[in-house]
Protein backbone atom coordinates (compact mmCIF):
# COMPACT_ATOMS: atom_id res chain seq x y z
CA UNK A 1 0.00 0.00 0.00
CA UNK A 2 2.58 2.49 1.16
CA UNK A 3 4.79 1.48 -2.69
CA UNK A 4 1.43 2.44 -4.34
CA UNK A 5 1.13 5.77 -2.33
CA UNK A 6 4.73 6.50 -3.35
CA UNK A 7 4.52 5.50 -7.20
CA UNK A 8 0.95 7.27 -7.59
CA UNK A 9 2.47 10.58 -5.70
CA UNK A 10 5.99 10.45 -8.03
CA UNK A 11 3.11 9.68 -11.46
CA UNK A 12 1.62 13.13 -10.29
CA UNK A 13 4.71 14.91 -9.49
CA UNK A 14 6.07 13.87 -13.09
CA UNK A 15 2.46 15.01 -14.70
CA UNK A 16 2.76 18.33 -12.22
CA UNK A 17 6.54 19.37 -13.30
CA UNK A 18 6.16 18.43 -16.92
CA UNK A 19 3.14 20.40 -17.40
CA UNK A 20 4.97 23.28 -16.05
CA UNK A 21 8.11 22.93 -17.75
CA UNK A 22 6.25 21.90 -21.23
CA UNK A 23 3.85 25.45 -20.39
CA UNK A 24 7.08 27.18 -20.12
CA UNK A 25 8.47 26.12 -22.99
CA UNK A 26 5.53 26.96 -25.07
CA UNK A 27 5.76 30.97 -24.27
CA UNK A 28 7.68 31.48 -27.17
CA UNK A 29 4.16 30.97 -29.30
CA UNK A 30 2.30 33.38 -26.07
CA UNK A 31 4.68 35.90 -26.44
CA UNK A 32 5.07 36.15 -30.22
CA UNK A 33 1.23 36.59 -30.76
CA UNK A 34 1.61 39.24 -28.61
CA UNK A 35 3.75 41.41 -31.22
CA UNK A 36 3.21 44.54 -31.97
CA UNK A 37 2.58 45.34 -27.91
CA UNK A 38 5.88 46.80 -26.48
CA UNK A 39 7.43 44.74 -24.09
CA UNK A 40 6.61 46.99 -20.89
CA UNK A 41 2.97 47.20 -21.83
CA UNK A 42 3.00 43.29 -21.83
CA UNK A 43 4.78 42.92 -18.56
CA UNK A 44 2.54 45.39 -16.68
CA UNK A 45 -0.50 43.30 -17.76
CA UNK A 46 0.89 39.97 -16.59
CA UNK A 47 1.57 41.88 -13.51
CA UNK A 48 -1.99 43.00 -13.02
CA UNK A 49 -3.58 40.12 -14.42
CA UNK A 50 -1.72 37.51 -12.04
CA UNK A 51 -2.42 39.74 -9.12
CA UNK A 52 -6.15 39.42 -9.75
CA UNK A 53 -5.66 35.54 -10.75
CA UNK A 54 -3.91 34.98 -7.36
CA UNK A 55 -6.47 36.94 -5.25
CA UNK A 56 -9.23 35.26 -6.87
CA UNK A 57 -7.57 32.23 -5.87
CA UNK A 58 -6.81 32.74 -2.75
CA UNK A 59 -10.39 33.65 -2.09
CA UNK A 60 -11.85 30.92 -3.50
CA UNK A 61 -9.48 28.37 -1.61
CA UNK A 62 -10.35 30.42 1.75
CA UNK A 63 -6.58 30.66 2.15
CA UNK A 64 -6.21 34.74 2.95
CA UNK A 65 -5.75 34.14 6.97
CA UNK A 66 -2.66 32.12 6.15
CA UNK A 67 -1.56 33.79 3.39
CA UNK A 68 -1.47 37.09 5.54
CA UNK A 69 0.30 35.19 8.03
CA UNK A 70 3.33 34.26 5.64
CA UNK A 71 3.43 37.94 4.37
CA UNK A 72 2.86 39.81 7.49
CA UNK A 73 7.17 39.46 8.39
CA UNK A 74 8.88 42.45 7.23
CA UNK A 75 11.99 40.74 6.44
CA UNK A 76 10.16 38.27 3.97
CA UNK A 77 8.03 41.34 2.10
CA UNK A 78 11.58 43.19 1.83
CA UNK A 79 13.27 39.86 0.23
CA UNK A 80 10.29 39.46 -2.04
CA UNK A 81 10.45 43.08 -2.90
CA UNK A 82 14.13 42.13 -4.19
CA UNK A 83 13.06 38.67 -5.78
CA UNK A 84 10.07 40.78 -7.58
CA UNK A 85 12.78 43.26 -9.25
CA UNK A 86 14.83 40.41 -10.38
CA UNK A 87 11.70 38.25 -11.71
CA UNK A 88 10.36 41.43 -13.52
CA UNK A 89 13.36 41.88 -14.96
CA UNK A 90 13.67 38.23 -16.26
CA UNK A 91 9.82 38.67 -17.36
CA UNK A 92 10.85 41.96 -19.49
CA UNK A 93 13.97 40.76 -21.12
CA UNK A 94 12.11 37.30 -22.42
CA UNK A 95 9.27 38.78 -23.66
CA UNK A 96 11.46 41.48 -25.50
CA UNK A 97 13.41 38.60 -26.64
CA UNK A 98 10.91 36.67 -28.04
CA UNK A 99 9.14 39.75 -30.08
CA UNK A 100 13.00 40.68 -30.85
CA UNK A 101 13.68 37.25 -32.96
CA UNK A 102 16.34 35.99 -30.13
CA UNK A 103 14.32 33.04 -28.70
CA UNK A 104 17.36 30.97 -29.89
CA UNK A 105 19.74 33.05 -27.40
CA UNK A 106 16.64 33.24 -24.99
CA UNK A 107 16.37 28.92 -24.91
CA UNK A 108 20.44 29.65 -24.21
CA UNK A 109 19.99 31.50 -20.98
CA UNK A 110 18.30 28.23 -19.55
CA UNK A 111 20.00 25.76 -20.78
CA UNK A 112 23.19 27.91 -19.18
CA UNK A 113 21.11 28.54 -16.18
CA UNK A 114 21.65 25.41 -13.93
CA UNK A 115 25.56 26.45 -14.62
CA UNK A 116 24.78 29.97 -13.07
CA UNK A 117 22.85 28.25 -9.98
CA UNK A 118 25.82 26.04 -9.39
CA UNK A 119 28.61 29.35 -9.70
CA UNK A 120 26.09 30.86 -7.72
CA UNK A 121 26.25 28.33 -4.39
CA UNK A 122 30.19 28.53 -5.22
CA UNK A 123 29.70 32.73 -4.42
CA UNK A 124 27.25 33.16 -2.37
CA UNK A 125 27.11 29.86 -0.38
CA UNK A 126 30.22 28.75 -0.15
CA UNK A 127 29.64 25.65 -1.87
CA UNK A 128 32.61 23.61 -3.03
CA UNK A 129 32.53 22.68 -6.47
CA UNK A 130 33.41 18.39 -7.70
CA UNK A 131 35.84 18.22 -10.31
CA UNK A 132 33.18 17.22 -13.21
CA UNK A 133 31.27 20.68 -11.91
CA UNK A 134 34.28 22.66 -12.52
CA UNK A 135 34.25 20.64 -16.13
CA UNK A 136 31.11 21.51 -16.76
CA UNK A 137 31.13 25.48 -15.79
CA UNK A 138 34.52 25.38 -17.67
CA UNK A 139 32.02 23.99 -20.89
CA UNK A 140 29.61 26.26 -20.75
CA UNK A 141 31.84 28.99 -20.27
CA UNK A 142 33.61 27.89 -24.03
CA UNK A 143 30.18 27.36 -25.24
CA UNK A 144 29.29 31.37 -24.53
CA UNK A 145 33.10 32.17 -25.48
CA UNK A 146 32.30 31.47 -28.61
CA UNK A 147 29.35 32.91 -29.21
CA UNK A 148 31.30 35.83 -28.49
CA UNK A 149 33.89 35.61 -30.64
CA UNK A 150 31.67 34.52 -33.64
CA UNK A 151 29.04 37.52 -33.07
CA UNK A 152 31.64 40.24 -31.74
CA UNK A 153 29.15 40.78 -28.70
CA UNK A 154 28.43 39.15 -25.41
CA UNK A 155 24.68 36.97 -25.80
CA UNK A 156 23.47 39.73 -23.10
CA UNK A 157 19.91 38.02 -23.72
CA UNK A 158 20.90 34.59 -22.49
CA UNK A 159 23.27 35.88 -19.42
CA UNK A 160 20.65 37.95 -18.26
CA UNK A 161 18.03 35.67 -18.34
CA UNK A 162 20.49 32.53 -16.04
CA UNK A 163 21.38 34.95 -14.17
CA UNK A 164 18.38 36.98 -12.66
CA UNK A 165 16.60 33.34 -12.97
CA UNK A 166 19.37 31.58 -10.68
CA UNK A 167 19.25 34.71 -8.39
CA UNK A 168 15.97 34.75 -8.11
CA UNK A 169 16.08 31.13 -7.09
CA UNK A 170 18.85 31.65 -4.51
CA UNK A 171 16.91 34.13 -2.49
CA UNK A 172 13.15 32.42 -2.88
CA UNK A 173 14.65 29.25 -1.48
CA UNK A 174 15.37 31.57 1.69
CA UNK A 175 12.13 32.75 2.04
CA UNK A 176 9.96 30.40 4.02
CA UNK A 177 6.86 30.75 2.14
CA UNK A 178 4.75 28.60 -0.74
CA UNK A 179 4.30 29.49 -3.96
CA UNK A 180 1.07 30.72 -4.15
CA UNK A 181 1.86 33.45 -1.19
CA UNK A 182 5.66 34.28 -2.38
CA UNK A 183 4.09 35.09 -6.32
CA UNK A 184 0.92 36.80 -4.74
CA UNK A 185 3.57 38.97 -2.44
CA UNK A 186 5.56 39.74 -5.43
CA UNK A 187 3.21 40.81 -7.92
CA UNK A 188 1.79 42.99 -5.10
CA UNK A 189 4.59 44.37 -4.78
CA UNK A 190 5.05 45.43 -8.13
CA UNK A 191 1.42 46.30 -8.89
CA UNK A 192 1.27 49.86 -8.22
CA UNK A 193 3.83 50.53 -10.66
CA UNK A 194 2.74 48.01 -13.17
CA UNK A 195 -0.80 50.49 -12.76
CA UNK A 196 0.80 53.48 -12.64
CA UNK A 197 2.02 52.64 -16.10
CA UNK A 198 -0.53 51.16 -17.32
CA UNK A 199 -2.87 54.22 -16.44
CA UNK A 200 -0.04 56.75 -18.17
CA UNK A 201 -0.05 55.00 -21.38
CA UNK A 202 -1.03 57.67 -24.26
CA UNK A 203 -2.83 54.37 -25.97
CA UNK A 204 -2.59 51.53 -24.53
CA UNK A 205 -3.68 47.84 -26.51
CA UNK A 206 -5.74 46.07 -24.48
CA UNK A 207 -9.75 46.82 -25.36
CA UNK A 208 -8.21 47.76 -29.20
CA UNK A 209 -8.10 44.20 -30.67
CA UNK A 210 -9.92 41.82 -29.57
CA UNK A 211 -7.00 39.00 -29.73
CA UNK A 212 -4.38 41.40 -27.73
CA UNK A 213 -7.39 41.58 -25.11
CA UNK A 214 -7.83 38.42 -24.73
CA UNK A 215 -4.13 37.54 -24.51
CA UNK A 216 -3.00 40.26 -21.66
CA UNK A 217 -6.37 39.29 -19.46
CA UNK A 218 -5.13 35.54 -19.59
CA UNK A 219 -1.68 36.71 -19.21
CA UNK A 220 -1.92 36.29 -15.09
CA UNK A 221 -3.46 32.59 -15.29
CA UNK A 222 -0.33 31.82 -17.65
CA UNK A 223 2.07 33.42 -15.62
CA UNK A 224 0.87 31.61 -11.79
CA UNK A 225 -0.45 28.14 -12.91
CA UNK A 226 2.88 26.54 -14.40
CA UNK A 227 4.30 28.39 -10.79
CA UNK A 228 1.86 26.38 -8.95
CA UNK A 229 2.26 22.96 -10.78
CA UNK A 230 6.35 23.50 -10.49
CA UNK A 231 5.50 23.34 -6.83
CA UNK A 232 3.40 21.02 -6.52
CA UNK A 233 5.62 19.03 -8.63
CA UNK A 234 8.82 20.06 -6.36
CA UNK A 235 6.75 18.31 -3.43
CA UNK A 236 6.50 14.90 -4.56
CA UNK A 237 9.72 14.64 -6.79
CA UNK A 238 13.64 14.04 -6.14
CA UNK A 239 15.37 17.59 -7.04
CA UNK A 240 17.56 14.98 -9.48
CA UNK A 241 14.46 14.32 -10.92
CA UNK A 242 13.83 17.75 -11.48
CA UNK A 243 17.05 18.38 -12.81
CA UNK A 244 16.35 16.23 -15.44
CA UNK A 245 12.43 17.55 -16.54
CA UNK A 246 13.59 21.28 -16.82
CA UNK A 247 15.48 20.58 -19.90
CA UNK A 248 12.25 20.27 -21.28
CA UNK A 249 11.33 24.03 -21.25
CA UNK A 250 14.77 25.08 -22.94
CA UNK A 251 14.50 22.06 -25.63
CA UNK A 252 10.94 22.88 -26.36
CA UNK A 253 12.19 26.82 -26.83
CA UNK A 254 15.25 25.35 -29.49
CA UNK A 255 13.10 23.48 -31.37
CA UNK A 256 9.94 26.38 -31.94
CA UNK A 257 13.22 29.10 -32.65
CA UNK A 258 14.75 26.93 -35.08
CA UNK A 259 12.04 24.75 -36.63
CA UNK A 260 8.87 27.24 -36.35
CA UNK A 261 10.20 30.97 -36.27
CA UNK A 262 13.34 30.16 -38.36
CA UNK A 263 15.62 31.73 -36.61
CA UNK A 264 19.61 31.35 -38.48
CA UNK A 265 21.11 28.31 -36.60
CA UNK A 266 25.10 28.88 -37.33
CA UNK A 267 28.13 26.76 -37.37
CA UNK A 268 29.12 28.62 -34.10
CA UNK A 269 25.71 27.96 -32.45
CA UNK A 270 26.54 24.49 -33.09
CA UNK A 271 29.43 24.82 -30.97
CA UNK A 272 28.13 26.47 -28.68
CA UNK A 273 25.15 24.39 -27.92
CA UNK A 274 27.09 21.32 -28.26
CA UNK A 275 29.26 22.61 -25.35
CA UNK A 276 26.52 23.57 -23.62
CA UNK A 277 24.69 20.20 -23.72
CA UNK A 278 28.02 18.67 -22.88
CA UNK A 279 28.10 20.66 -19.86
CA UNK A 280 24.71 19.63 -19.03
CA UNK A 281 25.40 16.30 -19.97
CA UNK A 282 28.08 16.34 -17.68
CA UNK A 283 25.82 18.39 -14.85
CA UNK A 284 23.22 16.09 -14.71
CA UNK A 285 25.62 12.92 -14.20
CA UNK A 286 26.96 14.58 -10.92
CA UNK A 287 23.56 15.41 -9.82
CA UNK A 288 22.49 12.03 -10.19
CA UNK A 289 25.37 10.01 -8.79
CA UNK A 290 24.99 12.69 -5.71
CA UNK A 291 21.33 11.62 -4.97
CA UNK A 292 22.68 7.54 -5.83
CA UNK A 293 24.80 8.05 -2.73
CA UNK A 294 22.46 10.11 -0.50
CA UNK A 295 19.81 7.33 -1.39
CA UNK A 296 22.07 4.83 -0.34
């Protein structure tokens, strides 16, 4: 009986991270039938939107007592105030990405971004680092290299995206607060000015097509419920098992750049990438024979 409770909970924490990474992966088609909406514009909405998504939520679950309760500290609303500025900022540069024609660099920043969470424990946590790790930094690292020397610029898209993604990781895991209440704090947070905007805008898009309209107002439900099935899924998975699902998002992300929005897949991307998945590669070995030994 107990087996059964365990297979049936890892089944739905496969179904819950999948469907999150697999959402996630699919923004690239969101995004781009938002063109023609500046980027700002689009991130306000999804602000606003996924504030009233969340507080609907909350309300309907009857959840606001403990909800307050996790938000009342001031040292958590200060912490999400940071986390907010650095997941706003991720938000922005995607979605500018995406309209830009750089989904290809964009599916870069996280396939690069488990690299950036690892130099990240090395700086900020002290966190020694295993010989393949230091292989696989020293990978990615060549990978980017030489997208820099092919292009004559650094893939600011990509770096910016692992790296206020893996920051914004590093702090939420000090925060002890769930999803739902962390995401509701942080688009609170953020609201005001996402309104303030909003309400300044000489002519804004939403009410002017009827497609736009449709596609900001749903903007909040897209935003929170991959959130909330990454955490459910985080519940009832191993983290190596989640290690291994989030290549989904960045994969799915390659394929619609290349294959669908045919974006120019060079010689030097294939270099790059193929250090990159190396790395990964490389990565996700460690990470597994870690949780082998824990396990045992």
């Amino acid at each position: 009986m107990a087996g059964s409770r365990r297979e049936g909970r890892s089944i739905a924490g496969v179904a819950y991270a999948a469907a999150a990474y697999l959402t996630w992966g699919l923004f690239p088609l969101y995004f781009r039938a938002l063109a023609g909406v500046p980027a700002p514009e689009v991130l306000a909405h999804r602000i606003v939107w996924s504030l009233v998504f969340l507080a609907a939520l909350v309300t309907a679950l009857r959840r606001w007592r403990g909800v307050a309760a996790q938000l009342r500290s001031p040292g958590t609303m200060v912490t999400l105030a940071v986390t907010a500025l650095l997941i706003s900022s991720n938000w922005l540069t995607y979605i500018w990405a995406v309209n830009s024609g750089r989904v290809l660099e964009a599916s870069l920043g996280y396939f690069v971004n488990p690299i950036v969470t690892v130099l990240l424990g090395v700086v900020f946590l002290r966190e020694p680092l295993t010989p393949r790790q230091v292989a696989a930094v020293g990978l990615a690292a060549a990978g980017v290299l030489v997208l820099v020397v092919n292009a004559g610029r650094v893939p600011w898209v990509a770096l910016a995206l692992a790296f206020t993604f893996g920051l914004y990781g590093l702090l939420r895991k000090r925060v002890p607060i769930e999803a739902v209440a962390g995401l509701l704090g942080e688009v609170g947070v953020l609201a005001p000015l996402a309104l303030l905007y909003l309400a300044t805008l000489p002519a804004g898009h939403f009410g002017a097509a009827p497609r736009h309209t449709a596609l900001l107002a749903a903007s909040g439900v897209v935003t929170a419920l991959p959130l909330i099935w990454f955490a459910q899924g985080v519940r009832r998975l191993r983290l190596s098992t989640i290690g291994l699902l989030q290549y989904l998002n960045p994969s799915l992300q390659f394929a619609i750049a290349v294959f669908l929005f045919g974006e120019h897949f060079t010689a030097a991307h294939g270099v790059a990438f193929g250090c990159i998945w190396a790395s990964l590669a490389i990565y996700t070995a460690e990470a597994l024979s870690a949780a082998r030994r824990q396990a045992g």
